[in-house]
N, C-alpha and C. Protein backbone atom coordinates (compact mmCIF):
# COMPACT_ATOMS: atom_id res chain seq x y z
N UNK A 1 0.85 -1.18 0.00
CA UNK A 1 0.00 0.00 0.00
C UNK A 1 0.89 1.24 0.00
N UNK A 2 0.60 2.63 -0.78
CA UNK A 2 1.44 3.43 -0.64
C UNK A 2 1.20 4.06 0.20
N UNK A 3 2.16 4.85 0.38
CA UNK A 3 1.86 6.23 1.55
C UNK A 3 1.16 6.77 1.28
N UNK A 4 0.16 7.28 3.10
CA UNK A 4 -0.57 8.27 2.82
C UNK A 4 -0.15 9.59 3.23
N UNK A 5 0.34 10.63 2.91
CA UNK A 5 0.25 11.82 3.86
C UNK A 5 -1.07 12.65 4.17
N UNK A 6 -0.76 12.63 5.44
CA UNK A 6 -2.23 12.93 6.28
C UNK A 6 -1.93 14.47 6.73
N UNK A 7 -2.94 15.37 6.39
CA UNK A 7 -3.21 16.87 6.78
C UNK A 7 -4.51 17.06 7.52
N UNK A 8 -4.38 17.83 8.84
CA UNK A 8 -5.91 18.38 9.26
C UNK A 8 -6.45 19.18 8.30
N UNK A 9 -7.82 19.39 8.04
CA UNK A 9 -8.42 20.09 6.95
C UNK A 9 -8.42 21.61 7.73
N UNK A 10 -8.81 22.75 6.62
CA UNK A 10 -8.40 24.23 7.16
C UNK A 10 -10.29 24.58 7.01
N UNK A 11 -10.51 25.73 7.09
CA UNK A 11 -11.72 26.68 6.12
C UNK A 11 -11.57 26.55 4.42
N UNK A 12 -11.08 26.82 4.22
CA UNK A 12 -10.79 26.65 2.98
C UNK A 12 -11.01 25.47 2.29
N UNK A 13 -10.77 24.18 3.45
CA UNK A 13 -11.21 22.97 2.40
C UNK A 13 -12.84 22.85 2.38
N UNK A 14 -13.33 23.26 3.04
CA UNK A 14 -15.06 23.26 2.86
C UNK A 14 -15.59 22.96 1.58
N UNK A 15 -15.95 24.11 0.44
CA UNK A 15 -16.22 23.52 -0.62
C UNK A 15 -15.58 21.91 -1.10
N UNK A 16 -14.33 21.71 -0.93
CA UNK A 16 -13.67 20.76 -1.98
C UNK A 16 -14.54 18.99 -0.89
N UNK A 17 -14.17 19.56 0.28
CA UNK A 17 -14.39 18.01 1.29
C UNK A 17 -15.80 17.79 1.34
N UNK A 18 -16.99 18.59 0.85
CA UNK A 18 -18.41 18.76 0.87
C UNK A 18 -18.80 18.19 -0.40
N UNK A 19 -17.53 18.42 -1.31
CA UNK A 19 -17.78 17.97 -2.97
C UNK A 19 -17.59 16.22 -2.43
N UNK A 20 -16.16 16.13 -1.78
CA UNK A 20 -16.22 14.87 -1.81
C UNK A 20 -16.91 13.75 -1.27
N UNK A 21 -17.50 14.27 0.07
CA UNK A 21 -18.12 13.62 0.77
C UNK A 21 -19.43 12.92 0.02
N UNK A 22 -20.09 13.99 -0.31
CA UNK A 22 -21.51 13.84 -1.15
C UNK A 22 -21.31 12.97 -2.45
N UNK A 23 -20.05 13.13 -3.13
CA UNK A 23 -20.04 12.04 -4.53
C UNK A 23 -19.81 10.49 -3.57
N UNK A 24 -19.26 10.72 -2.15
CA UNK A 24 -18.72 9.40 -2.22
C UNK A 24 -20.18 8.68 -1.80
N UNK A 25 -21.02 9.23 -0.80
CA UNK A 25 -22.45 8.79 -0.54
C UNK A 25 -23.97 8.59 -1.20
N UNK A 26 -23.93 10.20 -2.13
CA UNK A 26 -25.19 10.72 -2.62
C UNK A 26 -24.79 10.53 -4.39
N UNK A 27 -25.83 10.08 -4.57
CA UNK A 27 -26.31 10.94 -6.32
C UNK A 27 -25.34 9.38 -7.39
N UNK A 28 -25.48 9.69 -8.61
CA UNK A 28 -25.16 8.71 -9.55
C UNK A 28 -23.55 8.48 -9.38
N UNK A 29 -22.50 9.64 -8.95
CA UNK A 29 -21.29 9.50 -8.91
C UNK A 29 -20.84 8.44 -7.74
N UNK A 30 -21.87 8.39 -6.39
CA UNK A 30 -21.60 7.82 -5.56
C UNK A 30 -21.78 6.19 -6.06
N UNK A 31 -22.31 5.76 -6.78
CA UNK A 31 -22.62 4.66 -7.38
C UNK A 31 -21.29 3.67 -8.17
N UNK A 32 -20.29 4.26 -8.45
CA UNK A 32 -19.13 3.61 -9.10
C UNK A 32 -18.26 3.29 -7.79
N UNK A 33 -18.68 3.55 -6.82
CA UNK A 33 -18.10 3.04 -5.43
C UNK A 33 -18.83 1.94 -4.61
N UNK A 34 -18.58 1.43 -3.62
CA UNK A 34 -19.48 0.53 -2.90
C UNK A 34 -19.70 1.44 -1.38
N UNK A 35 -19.57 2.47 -1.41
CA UNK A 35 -20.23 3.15 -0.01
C UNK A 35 -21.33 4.45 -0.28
N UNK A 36 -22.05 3.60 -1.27
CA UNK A 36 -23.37 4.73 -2.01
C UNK A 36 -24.34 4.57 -0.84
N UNK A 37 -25.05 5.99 -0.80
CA UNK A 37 -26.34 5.53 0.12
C UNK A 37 -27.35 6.53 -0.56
N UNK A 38 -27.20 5.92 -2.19
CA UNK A 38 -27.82 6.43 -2.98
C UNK A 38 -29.51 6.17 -3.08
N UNK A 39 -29.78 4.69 -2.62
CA UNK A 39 -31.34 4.12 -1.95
C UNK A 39 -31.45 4.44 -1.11
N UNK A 40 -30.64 5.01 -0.17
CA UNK A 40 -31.44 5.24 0.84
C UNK A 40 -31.64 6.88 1.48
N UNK A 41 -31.16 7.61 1.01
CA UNK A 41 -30.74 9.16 1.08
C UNK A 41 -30.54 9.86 -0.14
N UNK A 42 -31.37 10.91 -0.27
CA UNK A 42 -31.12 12.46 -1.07
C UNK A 42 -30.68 13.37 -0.56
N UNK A 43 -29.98 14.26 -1.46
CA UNK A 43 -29.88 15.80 -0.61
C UNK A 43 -28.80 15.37 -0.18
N UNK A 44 -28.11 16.20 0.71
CA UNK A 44 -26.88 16.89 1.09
C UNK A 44 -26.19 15.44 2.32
N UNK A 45 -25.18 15.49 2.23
CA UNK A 45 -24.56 14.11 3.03
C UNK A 45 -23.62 14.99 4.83
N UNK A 46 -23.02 16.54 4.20
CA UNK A 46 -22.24 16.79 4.60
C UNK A 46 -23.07 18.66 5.08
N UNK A 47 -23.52 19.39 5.93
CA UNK A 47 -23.61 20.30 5.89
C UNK A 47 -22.56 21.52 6.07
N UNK A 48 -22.02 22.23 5.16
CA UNK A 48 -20.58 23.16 4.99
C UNK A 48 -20.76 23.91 6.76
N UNK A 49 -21.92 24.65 7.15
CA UNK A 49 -21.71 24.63 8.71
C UNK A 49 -20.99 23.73 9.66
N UNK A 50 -22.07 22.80 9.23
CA UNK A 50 -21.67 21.26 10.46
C UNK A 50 -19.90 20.87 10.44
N UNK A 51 -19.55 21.18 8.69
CA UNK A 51 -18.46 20.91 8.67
C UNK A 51 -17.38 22.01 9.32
N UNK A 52 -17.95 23.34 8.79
CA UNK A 52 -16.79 24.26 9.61
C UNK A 52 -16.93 24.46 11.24
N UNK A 53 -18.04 24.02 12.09
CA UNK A 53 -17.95 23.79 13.09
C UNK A 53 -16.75 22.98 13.48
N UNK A 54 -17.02 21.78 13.07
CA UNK A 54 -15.86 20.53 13.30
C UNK A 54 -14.39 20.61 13.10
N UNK A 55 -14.60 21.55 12.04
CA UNK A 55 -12.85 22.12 11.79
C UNK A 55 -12.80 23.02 12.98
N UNK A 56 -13.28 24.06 13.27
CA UNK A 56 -12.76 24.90 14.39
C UNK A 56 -12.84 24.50 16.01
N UNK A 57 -13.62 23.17 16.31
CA UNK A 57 -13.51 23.19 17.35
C UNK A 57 -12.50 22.19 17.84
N UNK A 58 -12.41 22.71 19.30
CA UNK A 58 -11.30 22.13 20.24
C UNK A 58 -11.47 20.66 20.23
N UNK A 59 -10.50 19.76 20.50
CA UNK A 59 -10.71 18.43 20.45
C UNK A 59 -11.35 17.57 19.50
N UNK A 60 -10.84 18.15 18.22
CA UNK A 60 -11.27 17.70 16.66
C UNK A 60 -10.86 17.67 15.71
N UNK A 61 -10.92 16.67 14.75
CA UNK A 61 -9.57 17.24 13.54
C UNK A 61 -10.77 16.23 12.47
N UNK A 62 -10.84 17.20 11.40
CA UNK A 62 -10.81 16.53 10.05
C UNK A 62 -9.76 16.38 9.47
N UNK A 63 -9.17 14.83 9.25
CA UNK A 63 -7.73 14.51 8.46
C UNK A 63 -8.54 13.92 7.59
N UNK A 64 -7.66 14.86 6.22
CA UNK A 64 -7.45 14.54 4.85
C UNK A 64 -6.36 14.00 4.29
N UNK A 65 -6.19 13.30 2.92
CA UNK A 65 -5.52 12.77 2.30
C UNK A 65 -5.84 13.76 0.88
N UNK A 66 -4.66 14.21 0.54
CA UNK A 66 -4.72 14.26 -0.92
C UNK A 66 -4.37 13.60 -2.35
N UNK A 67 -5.26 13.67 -3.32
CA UNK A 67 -4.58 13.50 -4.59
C UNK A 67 -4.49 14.33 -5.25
N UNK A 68 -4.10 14.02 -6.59
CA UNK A 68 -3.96 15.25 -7.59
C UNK A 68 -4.45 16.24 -7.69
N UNK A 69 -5.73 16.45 -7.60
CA UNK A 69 -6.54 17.52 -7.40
C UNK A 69 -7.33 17.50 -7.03
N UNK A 70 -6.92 17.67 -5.84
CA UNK A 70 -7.47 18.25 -4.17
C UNK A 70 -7.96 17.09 -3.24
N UNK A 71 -8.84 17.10 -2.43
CA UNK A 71 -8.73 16.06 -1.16
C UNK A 71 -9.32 14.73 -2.07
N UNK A 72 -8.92 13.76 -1.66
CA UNK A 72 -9.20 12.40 -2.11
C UNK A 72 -10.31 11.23 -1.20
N UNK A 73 -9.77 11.52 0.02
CA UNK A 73 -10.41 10.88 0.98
C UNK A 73 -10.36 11.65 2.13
N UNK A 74 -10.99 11.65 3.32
CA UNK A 74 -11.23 12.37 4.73
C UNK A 74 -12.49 11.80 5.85
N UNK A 75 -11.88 12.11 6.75
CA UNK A 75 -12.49 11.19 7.94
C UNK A 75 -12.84 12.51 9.58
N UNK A 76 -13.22 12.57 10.20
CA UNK A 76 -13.53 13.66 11.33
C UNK A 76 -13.62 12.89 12.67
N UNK A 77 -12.18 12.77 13.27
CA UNK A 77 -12.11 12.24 14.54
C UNK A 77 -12.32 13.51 15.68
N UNK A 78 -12.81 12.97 17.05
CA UNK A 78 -13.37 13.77 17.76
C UNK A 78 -13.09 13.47 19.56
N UNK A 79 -13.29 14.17 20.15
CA UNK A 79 -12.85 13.47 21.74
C UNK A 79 -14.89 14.22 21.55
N UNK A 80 -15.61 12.63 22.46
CA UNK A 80 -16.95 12.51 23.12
C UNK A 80 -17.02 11.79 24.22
N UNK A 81 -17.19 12.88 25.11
CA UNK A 81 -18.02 11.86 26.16
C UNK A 81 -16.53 10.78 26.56
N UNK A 82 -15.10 11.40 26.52
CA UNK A 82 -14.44 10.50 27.02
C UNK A 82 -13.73 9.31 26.38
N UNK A 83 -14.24 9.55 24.86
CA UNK A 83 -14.35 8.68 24.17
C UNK A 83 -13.98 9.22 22.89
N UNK A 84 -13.11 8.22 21.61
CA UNK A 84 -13.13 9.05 20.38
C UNK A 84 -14.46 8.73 19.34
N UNK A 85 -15.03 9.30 19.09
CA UNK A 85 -15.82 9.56 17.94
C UNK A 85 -15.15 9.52 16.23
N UNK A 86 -15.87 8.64 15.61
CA UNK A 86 -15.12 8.51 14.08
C UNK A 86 -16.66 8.76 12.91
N UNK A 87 -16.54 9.86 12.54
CA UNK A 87 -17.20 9.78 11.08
C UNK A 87 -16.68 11.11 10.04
N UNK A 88 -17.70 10.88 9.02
CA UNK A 88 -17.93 11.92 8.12
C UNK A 88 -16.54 11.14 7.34
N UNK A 89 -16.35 9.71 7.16
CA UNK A 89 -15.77 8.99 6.79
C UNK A 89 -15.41 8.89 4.94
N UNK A 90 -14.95 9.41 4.31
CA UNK A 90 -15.58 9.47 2.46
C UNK A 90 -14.24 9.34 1.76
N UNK A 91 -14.03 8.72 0.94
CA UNK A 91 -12.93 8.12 -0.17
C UNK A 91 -13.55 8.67 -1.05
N UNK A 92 -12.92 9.03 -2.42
CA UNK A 92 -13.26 9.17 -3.61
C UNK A 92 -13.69 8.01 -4.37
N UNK A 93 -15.04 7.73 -4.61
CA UNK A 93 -15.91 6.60 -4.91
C UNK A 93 -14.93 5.71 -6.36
N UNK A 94 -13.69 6.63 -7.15
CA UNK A 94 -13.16 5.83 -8.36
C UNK A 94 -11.72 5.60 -7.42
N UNK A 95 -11.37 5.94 -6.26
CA UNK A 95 -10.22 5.38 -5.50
C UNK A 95 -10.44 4.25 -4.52
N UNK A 96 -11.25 3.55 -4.36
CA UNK A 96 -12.19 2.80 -3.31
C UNK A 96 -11.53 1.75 -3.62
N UNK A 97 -11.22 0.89 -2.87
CA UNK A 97 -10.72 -0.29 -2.78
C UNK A 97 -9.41 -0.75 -2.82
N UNK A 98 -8.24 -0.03 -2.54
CA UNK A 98 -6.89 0.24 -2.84
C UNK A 98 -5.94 0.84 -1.19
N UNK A 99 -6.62 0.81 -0.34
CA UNK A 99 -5.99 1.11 0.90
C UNK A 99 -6.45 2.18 1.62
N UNK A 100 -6.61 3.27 0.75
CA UNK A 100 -6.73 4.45 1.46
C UNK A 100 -7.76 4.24 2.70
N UNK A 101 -8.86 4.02 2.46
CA UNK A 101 -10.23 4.17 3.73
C UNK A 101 -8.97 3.52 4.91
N UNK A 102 -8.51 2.04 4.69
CA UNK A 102 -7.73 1.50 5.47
C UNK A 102 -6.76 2.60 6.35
N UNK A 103 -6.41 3.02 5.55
CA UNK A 103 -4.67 3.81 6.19
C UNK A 103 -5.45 5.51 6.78
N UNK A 104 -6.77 5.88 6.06
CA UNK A 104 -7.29 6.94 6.90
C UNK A 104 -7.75 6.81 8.53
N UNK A 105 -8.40 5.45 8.42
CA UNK A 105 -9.34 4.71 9.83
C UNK A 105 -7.84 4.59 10.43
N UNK A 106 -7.06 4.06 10.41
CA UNK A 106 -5.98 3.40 11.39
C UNK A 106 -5.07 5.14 11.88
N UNK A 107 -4.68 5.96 11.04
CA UNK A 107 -4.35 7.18 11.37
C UNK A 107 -5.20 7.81 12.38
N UNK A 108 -6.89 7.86 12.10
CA UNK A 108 -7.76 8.46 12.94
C UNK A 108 -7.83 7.53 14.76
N UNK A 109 -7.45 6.60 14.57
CA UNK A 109 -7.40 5.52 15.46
C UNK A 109 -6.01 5.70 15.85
N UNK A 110 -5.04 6.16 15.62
CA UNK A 110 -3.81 6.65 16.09
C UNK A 110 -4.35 7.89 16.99
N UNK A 111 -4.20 8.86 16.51
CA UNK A 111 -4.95 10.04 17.15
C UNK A 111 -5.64 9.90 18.23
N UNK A 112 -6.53 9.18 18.21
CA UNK A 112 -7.72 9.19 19.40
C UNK A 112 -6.61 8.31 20.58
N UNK A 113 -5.87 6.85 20.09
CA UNK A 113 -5.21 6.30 21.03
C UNK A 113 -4.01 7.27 21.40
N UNK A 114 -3.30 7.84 20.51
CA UNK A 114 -1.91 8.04 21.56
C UNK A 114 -1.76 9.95 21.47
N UNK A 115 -2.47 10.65 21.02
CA UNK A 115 -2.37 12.03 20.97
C UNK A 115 -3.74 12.22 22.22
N UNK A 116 -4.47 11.55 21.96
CA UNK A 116 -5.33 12.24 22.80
C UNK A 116 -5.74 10.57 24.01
N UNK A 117 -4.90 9.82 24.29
CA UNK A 117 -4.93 9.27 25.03
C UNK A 117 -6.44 8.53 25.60
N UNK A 118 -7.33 8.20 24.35
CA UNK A 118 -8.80 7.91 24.64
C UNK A 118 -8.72 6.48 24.78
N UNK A 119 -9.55 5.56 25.18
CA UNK A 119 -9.88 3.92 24.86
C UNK A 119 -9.91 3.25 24.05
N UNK A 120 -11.00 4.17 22.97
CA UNK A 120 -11.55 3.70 22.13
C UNK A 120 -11.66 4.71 21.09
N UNK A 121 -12.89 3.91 19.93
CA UNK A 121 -13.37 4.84 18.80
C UNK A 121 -14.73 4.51 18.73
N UNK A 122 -15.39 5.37 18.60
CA UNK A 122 -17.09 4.70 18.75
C UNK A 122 -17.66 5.78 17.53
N UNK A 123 -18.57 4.86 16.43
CA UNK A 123 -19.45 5.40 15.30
C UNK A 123 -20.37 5.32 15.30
N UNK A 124 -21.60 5.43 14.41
CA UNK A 124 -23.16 5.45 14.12
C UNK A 124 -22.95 5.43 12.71
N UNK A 125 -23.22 4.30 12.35
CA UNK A 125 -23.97 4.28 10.93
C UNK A 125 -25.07 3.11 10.92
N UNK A 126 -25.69 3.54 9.84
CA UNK A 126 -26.85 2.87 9.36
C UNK A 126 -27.00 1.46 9.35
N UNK A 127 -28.16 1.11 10.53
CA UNK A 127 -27.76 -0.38 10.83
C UNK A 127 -28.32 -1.31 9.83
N UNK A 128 -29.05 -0.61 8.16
CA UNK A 128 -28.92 -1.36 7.01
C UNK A 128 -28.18 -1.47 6.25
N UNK A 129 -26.81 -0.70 6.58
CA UNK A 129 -25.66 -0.95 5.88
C UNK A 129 -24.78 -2.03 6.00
N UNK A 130 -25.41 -3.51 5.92
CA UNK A 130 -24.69 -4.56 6.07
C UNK A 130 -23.18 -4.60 5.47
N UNK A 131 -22.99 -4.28 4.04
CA UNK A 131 -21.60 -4.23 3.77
C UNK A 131 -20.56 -3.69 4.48
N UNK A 132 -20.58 -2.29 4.84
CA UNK A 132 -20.41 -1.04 5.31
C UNK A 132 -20.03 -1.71 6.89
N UNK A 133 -20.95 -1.78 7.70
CA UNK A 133 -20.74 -3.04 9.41
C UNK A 133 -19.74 -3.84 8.57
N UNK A 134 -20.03 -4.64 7.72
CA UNK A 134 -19.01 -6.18 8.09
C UNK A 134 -17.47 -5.37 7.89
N UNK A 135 -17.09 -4.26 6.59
CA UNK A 135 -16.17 -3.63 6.51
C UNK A 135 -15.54 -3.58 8.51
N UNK A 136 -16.18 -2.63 9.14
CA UNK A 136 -15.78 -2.06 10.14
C UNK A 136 -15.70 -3.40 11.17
N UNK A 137 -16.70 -4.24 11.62
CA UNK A 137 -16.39 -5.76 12.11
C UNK A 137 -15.18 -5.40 11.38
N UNK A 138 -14.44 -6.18 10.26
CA UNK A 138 -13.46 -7.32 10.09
C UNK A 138 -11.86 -6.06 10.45
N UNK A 139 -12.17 -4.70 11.09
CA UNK A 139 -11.24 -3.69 11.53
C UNK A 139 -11.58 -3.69 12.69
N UNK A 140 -12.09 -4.75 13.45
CA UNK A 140 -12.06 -5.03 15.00
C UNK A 140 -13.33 -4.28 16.07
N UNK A 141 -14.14 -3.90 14.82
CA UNK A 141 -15.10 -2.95 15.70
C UNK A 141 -16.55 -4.11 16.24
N UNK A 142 -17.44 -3.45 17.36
CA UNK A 142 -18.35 -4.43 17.05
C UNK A 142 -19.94 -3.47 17.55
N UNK A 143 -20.57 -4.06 16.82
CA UNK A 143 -21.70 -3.53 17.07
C UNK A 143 -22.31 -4.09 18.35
N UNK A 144 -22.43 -2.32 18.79
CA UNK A 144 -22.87 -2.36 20.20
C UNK A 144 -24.28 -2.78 19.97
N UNK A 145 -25.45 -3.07 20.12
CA UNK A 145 -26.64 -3.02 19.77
C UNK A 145 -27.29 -1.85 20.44
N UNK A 146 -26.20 -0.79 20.37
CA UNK A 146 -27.21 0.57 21.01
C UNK A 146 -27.71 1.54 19.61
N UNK A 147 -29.08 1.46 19.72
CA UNK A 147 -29.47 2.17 18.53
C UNK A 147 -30.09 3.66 18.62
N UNK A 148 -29.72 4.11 17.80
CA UNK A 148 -29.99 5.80 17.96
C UNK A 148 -31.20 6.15 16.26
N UNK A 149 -32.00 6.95 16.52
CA UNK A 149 -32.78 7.78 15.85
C UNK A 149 -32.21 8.68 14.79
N UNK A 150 -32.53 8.00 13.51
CA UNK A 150 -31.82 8.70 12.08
C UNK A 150 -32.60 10.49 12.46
N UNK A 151 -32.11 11.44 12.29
CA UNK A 151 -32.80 12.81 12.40
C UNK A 151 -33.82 13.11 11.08
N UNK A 152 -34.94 12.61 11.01
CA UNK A 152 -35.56 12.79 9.90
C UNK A 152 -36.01 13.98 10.48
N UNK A 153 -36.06 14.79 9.02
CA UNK A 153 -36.88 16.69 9.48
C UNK A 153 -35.63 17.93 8.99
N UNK A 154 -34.40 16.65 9.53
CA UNK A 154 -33.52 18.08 9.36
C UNK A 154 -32.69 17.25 8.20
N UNK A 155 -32.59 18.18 6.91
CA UNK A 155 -32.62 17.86 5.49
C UNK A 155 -31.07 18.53 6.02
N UNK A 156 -30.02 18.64 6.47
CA UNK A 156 -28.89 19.13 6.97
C UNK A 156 -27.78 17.75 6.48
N UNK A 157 -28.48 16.53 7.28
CA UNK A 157 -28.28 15.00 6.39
C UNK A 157 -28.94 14.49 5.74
N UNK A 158 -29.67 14.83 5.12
CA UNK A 158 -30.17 14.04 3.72
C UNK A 158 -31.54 13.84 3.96
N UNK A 159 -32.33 13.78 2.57
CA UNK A 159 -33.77 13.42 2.56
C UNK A 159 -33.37 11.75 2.52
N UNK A 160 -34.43 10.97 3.67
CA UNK A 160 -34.85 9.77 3.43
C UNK A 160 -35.36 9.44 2.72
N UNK A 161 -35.15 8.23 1.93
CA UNK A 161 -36.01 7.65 0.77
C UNK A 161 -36.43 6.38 1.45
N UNK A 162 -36.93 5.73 2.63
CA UNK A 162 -37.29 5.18 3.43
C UNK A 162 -37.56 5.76 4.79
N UNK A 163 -38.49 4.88 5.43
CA UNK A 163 -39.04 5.09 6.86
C UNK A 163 -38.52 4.77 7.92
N UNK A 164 -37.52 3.68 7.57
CA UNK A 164 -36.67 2.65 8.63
C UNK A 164 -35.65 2.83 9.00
N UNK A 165 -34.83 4.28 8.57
CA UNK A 165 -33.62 4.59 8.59
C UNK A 165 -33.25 4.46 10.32
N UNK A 166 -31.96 4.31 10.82
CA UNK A 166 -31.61 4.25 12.40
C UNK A 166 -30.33 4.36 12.39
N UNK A 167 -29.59 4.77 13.52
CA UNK A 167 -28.02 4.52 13.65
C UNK A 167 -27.61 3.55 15.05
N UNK A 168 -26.68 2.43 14.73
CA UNK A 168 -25.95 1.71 15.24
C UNK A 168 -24.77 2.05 15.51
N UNK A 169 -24.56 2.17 17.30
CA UNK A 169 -23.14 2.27 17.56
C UNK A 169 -22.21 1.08 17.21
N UNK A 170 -21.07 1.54 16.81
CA UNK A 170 -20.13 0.43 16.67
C UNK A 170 -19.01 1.02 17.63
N UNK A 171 -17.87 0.03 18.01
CA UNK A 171 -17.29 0.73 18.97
C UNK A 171 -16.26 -0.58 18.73
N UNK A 172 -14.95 0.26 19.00
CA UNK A 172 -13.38 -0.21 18.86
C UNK A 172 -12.36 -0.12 20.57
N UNK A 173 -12.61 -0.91 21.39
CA UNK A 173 -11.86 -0.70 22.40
C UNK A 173 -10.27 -0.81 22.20
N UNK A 174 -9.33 0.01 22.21
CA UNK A 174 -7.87 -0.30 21.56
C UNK A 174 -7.73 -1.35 22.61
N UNK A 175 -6.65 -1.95 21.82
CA UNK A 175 -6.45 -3.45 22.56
C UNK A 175 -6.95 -4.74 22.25
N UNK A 176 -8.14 -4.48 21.37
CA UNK A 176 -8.92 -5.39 20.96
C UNK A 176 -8.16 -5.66 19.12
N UNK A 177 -8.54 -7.05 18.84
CA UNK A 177 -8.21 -7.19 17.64
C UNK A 177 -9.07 -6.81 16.32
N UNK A 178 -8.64 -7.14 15.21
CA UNK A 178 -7.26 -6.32 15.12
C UNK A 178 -7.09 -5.32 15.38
């Protein structure tokens, strides 16, 4: 696998990491990848607020990876509740399958273990994203069976194209395999 060099994202990356996020989840572009949540969500994946919140606050880093032109992949690790927090997770849907998601998750999982001295890493995604879970399972995570309420109303994450939408914690205690 090659190197990745890893940068915290600035203000400035807003537009470009909002472009990427949304091709890697939403709309026909997200579709040449396998982390589309093109059935199940419209509309916006990433809100440019939500995102420049996350860049400016304390105990948070959006790390990016670049390619040729401009961010490629990016992930938003977080100190919660004692705990690290991992999303807003997105590869470039024609770079998918080649390491990167790999070498972004294990960097963000650096961070939370030895810069900020946390336990763990704990997520929420969509507990119909069977592919998506087994991905994160076979990187040592496990689904907690604690389930949380998709925010339908606020179009900030996306119009539902279903009724059933929910989020599943998954959670990585360091120490645990792999």
């Amino acid at each position: 696998m090659p190197a990745h060099p890893f940068r915290v994202a600035t203000i400035a990356d807003i537009p470009a990491l909002v472009a990427l996020v949304t091709s890697a989840y939403r709309g026909e572009s997200s579709r040449s990848g396998w982390t589309t949540e093109a059935d199940l969500l419209d509309g916006a994946r990433i809100d440019p607020d939500v995102l420049r919140a996350d860049i400016e606050r304390a105990d948070s880093r959006v790390v990016v990876i670049d390619g040729a032109s401009g961010p490629s992949a990016c992930a938003h690790v977080a100190i919660d509740d004692g705990y690290g927090y991992f999303g807003m997770f997105a590869v470039d849907p024609t770079l998918q399958g080649r390491g990167t998601g790999d070498a972004l998750l294990a960097e963000c999982e650096r961070i939370a273990r030895e810069d900020w001295q946390l336990p763990g890493l704990r997520m929420t995604v969509i507990d119909v994203r069977d592919a998506l879970i087994a991905w994160y399972v076979r990187r040592g995570y496990r689904r907690t069976g604690v389930l949380k309420p998709f925010p339908y109303g606020d179009t900030r994450f996306g119009i539902p194209r279903r009724d059933d939408l929910r989020f599943e914690v998954l959670e990585k205690t360091f120490g645990d395999t792999p």
